[in-house]
C-alpha atoms as a PDB file:
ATOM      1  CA  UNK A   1      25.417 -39.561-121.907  1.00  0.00           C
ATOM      2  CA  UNK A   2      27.600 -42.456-120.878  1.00  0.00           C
ATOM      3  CA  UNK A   3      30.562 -43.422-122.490  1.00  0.00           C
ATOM      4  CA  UNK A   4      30.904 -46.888-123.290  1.00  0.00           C
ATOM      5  CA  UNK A   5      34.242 -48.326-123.587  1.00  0.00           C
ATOM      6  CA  UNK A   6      35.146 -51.542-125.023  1.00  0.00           C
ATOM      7  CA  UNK A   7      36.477 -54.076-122.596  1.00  0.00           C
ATOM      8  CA  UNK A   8      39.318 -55.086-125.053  1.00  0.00           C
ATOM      9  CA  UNK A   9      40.541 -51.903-124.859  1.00  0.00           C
ATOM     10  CA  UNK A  10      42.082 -52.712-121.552  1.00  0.00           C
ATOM     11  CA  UNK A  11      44.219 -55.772-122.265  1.00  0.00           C
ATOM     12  CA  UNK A  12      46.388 -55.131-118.677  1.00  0.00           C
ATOM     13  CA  UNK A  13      44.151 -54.435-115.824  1.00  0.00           C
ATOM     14  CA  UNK A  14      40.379 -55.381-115.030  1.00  0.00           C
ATOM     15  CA  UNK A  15      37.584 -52.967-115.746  1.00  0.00           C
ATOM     16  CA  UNK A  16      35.058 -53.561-113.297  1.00  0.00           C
ATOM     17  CA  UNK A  17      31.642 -50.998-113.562  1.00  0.00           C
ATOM     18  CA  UNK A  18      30.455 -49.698-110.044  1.00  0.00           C
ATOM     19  CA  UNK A  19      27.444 -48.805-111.991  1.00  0.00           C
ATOM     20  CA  UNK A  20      26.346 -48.257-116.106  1.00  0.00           C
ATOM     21  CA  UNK A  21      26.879 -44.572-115.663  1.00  0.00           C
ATOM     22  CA  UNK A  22      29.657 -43.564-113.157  1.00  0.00           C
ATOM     23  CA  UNK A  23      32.277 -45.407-111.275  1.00  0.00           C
ATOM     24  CA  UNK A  24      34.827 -47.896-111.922  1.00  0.00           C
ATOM     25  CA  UNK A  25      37.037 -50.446-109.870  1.00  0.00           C
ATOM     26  CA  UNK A  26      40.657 -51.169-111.854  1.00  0.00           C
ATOM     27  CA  UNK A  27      41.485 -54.021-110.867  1.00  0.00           C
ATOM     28  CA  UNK A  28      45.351 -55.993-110.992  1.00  0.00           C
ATOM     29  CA  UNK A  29      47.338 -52.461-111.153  1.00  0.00           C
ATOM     30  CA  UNK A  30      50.251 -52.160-108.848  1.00  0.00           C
ATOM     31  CA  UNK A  31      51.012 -48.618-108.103  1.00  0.00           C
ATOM     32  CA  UNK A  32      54.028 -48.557-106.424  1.00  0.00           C
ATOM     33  CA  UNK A  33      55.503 -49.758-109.482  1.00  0.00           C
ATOM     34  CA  UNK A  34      56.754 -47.127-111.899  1.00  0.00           C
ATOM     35  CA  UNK A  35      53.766 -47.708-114.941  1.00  0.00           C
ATOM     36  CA  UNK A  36      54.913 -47.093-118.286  1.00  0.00           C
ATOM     37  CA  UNK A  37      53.017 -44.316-120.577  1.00  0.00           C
ATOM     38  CA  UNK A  38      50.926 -46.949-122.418  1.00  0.00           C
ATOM     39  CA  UNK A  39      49.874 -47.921-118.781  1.00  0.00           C
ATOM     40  CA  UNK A  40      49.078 -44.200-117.742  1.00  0.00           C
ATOM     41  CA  UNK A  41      47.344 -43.835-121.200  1.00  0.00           C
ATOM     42  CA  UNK A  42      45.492 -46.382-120.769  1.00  0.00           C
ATOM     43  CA  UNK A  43      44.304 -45.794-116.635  1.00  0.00           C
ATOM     44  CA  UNK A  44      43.497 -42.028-118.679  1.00  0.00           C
ATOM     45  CA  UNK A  45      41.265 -43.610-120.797  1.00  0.00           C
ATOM     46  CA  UNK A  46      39.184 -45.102-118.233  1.00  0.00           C
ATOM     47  CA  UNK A  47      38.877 -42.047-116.078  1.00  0.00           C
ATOM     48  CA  UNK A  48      37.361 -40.386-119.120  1.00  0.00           C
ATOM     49  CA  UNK A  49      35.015 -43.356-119.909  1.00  0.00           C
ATOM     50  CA  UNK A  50      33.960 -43.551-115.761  1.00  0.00           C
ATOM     51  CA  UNK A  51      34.562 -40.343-114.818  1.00  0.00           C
ATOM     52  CA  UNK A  52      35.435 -42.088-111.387  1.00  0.00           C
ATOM     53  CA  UNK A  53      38.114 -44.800-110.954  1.00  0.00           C
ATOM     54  CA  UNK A  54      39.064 -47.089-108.212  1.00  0.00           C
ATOM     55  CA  UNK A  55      42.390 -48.823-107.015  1.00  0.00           C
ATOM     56  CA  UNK A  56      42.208 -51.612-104.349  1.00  0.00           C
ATOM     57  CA  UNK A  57      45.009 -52.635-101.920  1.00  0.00           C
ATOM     58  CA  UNK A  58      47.765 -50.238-103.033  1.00  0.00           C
ATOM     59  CA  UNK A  59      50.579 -50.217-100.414  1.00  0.00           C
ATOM     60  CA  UNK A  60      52.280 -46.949-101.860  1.00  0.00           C
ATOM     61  CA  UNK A  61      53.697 -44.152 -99.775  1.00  0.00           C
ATOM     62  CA  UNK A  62      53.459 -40.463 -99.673  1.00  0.00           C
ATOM     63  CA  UNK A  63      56.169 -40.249-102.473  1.00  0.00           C
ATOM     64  CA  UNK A  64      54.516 -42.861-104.569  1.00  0.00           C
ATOM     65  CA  UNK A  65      50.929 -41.097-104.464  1.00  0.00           C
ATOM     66  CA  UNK A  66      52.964 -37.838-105.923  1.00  0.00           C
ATOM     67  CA  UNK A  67      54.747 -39.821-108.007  1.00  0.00           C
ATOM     68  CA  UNK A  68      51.708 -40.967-110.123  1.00  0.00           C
ATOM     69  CA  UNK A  69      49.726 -38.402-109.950  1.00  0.00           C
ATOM     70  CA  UNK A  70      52.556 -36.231-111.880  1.00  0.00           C
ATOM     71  CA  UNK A  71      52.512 -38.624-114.565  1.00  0.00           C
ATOM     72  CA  UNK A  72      49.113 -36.905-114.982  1.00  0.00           C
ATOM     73  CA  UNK A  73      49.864 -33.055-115.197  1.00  0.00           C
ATOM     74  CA  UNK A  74      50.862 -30.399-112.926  1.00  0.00           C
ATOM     75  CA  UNK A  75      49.980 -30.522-109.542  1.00  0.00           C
ATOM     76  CA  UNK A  76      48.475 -27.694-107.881  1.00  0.00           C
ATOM     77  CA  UNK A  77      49.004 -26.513-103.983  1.00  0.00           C
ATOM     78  CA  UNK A  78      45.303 -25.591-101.694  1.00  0.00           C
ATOM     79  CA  UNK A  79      45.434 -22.807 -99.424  1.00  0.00           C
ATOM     80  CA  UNK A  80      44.122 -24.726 -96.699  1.00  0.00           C
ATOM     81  CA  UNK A  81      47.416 -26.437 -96.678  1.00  0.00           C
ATOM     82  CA  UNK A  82      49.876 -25.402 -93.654  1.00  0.00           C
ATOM     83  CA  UNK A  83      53.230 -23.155 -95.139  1.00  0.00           C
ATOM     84  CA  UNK A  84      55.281 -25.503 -93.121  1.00  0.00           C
ATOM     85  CA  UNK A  85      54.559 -29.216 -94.754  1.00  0.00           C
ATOM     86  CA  UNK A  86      57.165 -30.929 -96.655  1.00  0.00           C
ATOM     87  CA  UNK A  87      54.357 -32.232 -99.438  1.00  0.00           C
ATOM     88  CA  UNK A  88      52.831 -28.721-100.114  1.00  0.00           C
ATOM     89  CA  UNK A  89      50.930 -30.656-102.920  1.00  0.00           C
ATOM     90  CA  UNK A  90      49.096 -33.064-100.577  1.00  0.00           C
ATOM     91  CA  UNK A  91      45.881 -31.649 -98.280  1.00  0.00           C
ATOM     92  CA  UNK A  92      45.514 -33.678 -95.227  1.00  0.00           C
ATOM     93  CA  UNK A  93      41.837 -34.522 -94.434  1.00  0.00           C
ATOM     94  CA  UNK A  94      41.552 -35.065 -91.116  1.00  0.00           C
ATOM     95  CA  UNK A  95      38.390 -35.673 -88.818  1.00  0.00           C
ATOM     96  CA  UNK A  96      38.020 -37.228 -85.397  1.00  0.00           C
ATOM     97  CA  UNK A  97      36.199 -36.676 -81.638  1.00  0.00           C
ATOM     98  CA  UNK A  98      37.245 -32.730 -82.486  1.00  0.00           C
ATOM     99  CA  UNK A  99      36.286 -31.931 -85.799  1.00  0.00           C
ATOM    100  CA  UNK A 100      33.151 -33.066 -87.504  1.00  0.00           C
ATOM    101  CA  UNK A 101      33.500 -33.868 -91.535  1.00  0.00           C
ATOM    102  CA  UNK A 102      32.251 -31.030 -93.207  1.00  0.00           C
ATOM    103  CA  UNK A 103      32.572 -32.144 -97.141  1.00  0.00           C
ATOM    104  CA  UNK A 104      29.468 -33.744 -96.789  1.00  0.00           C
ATOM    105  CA  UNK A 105      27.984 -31.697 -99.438  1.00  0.00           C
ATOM    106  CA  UNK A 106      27.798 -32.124-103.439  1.00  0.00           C
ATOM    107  CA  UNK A 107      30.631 -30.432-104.990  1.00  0.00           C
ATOM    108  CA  UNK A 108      33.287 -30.087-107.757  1.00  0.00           C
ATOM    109  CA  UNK A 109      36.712 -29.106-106.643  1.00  0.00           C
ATOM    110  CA  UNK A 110      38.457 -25.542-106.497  1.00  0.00           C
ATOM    111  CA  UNK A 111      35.611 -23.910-108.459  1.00  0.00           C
ATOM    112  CA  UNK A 112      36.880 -20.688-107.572  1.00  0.00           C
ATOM    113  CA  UNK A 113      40.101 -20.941-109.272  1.00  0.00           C
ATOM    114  CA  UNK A 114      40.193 -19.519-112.878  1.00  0.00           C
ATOM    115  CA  UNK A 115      41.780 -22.934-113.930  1.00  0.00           C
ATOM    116  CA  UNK A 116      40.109 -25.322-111.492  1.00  0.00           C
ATOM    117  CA  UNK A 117      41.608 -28.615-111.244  1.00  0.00           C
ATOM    118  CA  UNK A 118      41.425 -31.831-113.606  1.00  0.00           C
ATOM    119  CA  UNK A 119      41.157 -34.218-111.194  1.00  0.00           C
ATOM    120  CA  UNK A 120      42.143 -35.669-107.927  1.00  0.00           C
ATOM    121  CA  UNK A 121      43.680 -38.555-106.470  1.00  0.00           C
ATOM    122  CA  UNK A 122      43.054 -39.315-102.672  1.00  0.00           C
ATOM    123  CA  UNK A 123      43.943 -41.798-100.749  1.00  0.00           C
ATOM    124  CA  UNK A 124      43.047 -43.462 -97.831  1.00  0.00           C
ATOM    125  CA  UNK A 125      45.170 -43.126 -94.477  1.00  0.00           C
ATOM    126  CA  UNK A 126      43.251 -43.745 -91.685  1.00  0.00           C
ATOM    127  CA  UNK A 127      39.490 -45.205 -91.651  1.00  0.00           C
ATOM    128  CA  UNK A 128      36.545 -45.747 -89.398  1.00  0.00           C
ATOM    129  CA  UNK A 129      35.567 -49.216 -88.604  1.00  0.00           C
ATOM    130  CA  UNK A 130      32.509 -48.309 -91.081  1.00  0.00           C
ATOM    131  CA  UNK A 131      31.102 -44.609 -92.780  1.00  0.00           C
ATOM    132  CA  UNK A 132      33.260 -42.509 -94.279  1.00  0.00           C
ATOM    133  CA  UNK A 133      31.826 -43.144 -97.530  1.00  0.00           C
ATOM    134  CA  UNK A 134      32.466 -40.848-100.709  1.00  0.00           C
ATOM    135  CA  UNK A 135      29.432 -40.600-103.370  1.00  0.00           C
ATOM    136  CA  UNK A 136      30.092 -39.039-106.766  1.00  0.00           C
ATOM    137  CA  UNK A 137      27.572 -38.245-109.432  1.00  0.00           C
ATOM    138  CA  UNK A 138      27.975 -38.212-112.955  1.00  0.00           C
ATOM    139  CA  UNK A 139      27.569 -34.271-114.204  1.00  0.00           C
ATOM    140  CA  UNK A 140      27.090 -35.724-118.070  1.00  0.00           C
ATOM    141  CA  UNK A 141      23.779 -37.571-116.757  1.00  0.00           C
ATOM    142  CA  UNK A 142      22.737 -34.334-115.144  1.00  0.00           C
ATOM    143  CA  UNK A 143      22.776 -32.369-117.768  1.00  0.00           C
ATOM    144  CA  UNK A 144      21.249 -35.329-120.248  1.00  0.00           C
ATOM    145  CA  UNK A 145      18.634 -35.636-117.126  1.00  0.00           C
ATOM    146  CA  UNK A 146      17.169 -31.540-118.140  1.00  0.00           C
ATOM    147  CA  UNK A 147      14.318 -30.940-120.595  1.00  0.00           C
ATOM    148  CA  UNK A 148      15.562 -29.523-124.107  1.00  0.00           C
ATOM    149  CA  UNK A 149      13.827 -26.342-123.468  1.00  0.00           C
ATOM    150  CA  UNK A 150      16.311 -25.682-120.081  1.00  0.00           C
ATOM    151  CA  UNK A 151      19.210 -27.732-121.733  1.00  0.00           C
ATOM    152  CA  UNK A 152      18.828 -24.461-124.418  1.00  0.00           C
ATOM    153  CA  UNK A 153      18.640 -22.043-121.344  1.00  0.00           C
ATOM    154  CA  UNK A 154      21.370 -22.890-119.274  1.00  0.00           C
ATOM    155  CA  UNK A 155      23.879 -23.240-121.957  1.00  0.00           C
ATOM    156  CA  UNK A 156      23.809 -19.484-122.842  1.00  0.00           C
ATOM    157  CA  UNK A 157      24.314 -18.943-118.758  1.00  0.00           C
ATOM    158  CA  UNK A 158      27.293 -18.112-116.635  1.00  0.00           C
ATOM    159  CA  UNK A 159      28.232 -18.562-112.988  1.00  0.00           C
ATOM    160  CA  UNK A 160      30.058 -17.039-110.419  1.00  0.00           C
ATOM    161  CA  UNK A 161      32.186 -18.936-108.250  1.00  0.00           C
ATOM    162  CA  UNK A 162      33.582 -17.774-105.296  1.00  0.00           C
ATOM    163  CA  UNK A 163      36.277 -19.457-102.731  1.00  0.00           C
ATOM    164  CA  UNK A 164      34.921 -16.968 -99.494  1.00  0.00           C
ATOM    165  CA  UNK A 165      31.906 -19.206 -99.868  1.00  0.00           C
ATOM    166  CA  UNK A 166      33.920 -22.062 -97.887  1.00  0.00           C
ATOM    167  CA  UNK A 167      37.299 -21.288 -97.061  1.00  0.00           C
ATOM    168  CA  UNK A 168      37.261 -17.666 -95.403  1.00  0.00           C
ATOM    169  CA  UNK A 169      36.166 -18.794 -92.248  1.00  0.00           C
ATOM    170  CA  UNK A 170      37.461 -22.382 -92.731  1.00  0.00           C
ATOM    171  CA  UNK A 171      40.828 -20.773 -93.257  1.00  0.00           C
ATOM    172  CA  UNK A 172      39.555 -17.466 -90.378  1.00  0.00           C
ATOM    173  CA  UNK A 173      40.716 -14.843 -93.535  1.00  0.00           C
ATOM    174  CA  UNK A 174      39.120 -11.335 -94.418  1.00  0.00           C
ATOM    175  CA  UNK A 175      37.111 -12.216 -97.144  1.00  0.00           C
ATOM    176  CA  UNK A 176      38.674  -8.856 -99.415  1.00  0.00           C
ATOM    177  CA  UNK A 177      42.140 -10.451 -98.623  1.00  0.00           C
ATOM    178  CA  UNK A 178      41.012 -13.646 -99.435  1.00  0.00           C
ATOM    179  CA  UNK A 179      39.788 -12.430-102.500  1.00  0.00           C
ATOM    180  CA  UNK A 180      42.656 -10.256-103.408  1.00  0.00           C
ATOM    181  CA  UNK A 181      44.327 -13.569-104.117  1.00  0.00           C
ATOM    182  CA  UNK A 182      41.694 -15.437-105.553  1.00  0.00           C
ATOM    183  CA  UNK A 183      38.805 -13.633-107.314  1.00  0.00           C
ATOM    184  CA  UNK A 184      35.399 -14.461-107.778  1.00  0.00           C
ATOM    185  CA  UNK A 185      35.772 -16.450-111.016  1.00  0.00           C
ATOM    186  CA  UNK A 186      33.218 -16.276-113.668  1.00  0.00           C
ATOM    187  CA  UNK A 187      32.669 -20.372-115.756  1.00  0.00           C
ATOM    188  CA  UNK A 188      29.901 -21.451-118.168  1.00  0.00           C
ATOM    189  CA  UNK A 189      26.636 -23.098-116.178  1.00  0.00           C
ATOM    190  CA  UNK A 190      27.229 -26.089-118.569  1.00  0.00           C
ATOM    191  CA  UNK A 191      30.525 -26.833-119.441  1.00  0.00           C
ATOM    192  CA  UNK A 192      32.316 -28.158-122.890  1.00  0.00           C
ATOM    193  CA  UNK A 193      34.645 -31.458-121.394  1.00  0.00           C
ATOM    194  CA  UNK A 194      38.356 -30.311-123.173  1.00  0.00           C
ATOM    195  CA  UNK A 195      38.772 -34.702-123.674  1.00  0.00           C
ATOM    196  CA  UNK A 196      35.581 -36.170-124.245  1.00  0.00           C
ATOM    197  CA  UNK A 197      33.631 -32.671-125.602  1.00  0.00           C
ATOM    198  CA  UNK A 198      30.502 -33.777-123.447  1.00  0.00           C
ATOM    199  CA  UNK A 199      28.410 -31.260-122.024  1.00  0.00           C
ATOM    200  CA  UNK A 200      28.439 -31.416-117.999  1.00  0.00           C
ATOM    201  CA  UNK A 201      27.094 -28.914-115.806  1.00  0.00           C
ATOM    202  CA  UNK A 202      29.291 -26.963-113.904  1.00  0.00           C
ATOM    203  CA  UNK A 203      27.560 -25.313-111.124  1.00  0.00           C
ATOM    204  CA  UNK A 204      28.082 -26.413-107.141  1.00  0.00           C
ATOM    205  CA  UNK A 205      26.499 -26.008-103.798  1.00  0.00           C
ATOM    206  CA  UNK A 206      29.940 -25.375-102.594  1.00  0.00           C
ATOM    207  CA  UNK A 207      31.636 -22.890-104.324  1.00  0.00           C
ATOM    208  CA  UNK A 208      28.472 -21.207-106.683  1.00  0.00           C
ATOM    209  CA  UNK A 209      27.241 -17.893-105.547  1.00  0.00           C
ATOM    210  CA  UNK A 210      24.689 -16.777-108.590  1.00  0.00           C
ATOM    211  CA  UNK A 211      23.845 -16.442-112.152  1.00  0.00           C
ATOM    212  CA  UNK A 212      24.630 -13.942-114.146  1.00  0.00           C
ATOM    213  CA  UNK A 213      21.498 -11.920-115.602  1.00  0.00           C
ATOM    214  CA  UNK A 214      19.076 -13.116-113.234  1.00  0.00           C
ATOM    215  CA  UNK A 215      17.351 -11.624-110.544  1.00  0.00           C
ATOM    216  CA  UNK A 216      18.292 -13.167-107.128  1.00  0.00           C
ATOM    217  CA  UNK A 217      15.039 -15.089-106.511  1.00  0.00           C
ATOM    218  CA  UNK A 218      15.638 -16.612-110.318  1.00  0.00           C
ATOM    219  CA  UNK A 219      19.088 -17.271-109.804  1.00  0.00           C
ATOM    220  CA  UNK A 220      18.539 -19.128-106.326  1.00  0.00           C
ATOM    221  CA  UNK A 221      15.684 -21.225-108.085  1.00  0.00           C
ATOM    222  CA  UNK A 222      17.550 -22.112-110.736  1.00  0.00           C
ATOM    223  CA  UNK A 223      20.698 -23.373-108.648  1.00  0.00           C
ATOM    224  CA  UNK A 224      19.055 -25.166-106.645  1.00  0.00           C
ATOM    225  CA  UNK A 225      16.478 -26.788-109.114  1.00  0.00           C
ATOM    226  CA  UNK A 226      20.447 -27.585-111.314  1.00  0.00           C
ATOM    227  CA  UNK A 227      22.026 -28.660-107.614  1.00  0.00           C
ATOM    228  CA  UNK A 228      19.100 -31.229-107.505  1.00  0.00           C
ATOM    229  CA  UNK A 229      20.376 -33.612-110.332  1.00  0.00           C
ATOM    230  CA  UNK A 230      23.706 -33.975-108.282  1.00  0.00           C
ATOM    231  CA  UNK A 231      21.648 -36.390-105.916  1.00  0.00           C
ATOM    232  CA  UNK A 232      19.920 -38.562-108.458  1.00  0.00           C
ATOM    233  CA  UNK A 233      20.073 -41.903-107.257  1.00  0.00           C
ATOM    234  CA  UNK A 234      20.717 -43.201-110.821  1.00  0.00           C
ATOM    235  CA  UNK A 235      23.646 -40.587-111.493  1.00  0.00           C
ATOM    236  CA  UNK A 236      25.385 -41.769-108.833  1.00  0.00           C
ATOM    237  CA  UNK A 237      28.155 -44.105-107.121  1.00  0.00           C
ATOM    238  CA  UNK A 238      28.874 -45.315-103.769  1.00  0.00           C
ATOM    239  CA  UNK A 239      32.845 -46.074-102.682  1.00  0.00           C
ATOM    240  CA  UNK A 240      33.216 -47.831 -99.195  1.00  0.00           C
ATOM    241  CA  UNK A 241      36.807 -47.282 -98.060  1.00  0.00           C
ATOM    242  CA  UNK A 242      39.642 -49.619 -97.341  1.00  0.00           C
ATOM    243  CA  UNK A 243      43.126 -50.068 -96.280  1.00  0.00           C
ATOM    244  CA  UNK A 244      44.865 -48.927 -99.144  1.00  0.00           C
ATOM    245  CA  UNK A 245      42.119 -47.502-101.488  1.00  0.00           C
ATOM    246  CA  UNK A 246      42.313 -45.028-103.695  1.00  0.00           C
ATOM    247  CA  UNK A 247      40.303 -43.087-105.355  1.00  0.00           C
ATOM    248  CA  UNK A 248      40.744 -40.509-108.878  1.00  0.00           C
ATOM    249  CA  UNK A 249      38.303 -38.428-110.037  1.00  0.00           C
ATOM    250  CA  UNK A 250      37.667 -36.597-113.207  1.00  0.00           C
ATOM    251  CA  UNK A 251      37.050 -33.123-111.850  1.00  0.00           C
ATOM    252  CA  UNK A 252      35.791 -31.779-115.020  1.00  0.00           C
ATOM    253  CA  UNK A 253      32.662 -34.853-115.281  1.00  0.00           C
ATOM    254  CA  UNK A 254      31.543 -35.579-112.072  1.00  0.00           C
ATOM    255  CA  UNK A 255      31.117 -34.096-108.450  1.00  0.00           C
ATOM    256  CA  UNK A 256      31.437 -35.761-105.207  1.00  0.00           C
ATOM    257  CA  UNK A 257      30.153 -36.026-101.510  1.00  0.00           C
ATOM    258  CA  UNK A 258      32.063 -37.153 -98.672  1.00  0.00           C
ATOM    259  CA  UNK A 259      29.474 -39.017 -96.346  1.00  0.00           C
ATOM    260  CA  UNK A 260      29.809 -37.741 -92.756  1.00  0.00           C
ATOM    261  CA  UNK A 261      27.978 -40.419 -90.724  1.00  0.00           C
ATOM    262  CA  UNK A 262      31.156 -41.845 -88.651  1.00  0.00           C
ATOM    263  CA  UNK A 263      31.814 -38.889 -85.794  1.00  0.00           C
ATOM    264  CA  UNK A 264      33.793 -39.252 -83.451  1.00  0.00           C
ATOM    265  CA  UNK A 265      35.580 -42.045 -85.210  1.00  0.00           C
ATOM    266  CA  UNK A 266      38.951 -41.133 -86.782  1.00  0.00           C
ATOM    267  CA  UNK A 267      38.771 -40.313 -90.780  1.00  0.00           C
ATOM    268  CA  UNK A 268      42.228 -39.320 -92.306  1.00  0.00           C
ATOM    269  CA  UNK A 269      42.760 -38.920 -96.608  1.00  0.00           C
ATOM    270  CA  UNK A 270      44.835 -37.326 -98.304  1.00  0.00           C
ATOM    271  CA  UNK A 271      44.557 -35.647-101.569  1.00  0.00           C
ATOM    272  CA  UNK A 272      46.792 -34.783-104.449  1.00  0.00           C
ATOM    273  CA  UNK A 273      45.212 -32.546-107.255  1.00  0.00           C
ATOM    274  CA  UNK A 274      46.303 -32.066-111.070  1.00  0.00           C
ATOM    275  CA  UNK A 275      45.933 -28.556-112.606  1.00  0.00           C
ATOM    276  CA  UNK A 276      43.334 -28.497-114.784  1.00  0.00           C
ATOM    277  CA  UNK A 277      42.485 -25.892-117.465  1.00  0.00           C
ATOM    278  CA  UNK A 278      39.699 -22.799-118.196  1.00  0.00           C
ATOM    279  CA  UNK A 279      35.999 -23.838-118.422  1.00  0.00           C
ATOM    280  CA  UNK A 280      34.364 -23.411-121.810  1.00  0.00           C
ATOM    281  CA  UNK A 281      31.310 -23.880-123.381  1.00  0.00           C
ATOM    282  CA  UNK A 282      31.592 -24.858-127.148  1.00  0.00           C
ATOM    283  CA  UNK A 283      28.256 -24.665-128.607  1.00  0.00           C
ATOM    284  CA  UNK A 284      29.282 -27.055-131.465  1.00  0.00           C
ATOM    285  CA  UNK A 285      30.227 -30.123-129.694  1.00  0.00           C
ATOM    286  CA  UNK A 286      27.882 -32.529-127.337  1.00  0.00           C
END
């Protein structure tokens, strides 16, 4: 289910829909400025009404991009990012003539944490002359999108979720090491949102390893008949990249793919993540 949000509501920047269910541009914001708290209510509000937000032509440096995403939360620090770097809160996303993009899949962030994130902010660095798109998809319309009968199902259902999935070789660990610092996490299939109290589903080609209580030929059917809602043409939005785009995404309500059509051309982002809190699946709101 969609939620609508008056346009009076915003009274300071321009709401502009990427589509009726996911996606907004917010438009006459200036982020290197320091925003006041009605301001970062406000840019809040639409995140949880779009589940995806835009900024255009932000000129804001490394600092700035911390700087506003901490008016947020907590931010939290990826493995994948090197011991030595003076942000350890940003991951560098890098891809040229030596490394193909691999994100090119549908996903929701650091699944395998036990408190995966709340959202992300990323922003572009350095861009191909075209590609390089990111797609996200609206996990409230998924769910909406199932029969009653399996809406029933998968809410008594749980899911493991396990970071070995991605990052052992991407990070060349032993997978018990790896796991000795982050577990295989257990999270609802469909997932209570902690803001809005919408049901979203919460399982991931990326990070999802099986169901809990089902046989392995049930549990692969079942993920990938869920996974197959990510890609619904009509749960989903399309960002093209610019010089100084940015984009922040409700972790919790949506998932995302990062198009990988622009090899060998140059593709640089960086991301800043808020901590988010435990998955939960409250049977008496939605």
């Amino acid at each position: 289910m969609t939620v609508h949000v008056p346009k009076s509501q915003f009274t300071r920047f321009e709401v502009r829909p990427l589509t009726p269910n996911i996606g907004a541009e917010l438009l006459g914001l200036d982020l290197s400025q320091e925003l006041d708290d009605a301001m970062i209510g406000d840019i809040r509000a639409a995140l949880l009404a779009h589940k995806v937000v835009f900024f255009r032509d932000q000129n804001i440096t490394r600092a700035q991009h911390l700087a506003f995403a901490r008016r947020f939360g907590p931010l939290e620090i990826h493995p994948a990012t090197p011991r030595d770097q003076p942000d350890p809160e940003v991951l560098r996303i890098a891809h040229g003539p030596n490394s193909r993009g691999v994100e090119n899949n549908w996903h929701s962030d650091v699944t395998w944490r036990a408190e995966p994130s709340l959202g992300s902010i990323l922003r572009a660095i350095d861009l191909p002359e075209v590609g390089g798109d990111t797609l996200f998809s609206d996990m409230y319309a998924a769910y909406e999108a199932l029969s009653p009968a399996m809406k029933a199902f998968v809410c008594t259902l749980e899911a493991e979720h396990d970071i070995a999935r991605v990052f052992a070789k991407r990070l060349n660990q032993d997978i018990e090491k790896l796991h000795e610092k982050f577990p295989v996490q257990v999270h609802p299939v469909v997932r209570t949102h902690p803001e809005t109290g919408k049901r979203a589903l919460y399982v991931n080609t990326g990070f999802t390893t099986r169901i809990l209580g089902l046989s392995k030929k049930e549990s692969d059917w079942l993920l990938d008949h869920l996974y197959s809602f990510a890609a619904v043409p009509e749960h989903v939005c399309r960002f093209r990249w610019a010089p100084g785009s940015l984009a922040f995404w409700d972790n919790r309500a949506c998932q995302h793919y990062a198009a990988s059509d622009y090899f060998p051309a140059v593709r640089i982002m960086e991301r800043v993540t808020i901590a988010g809190d435990r998955p939960f699946f409250d049977p008496s709101r939605g």
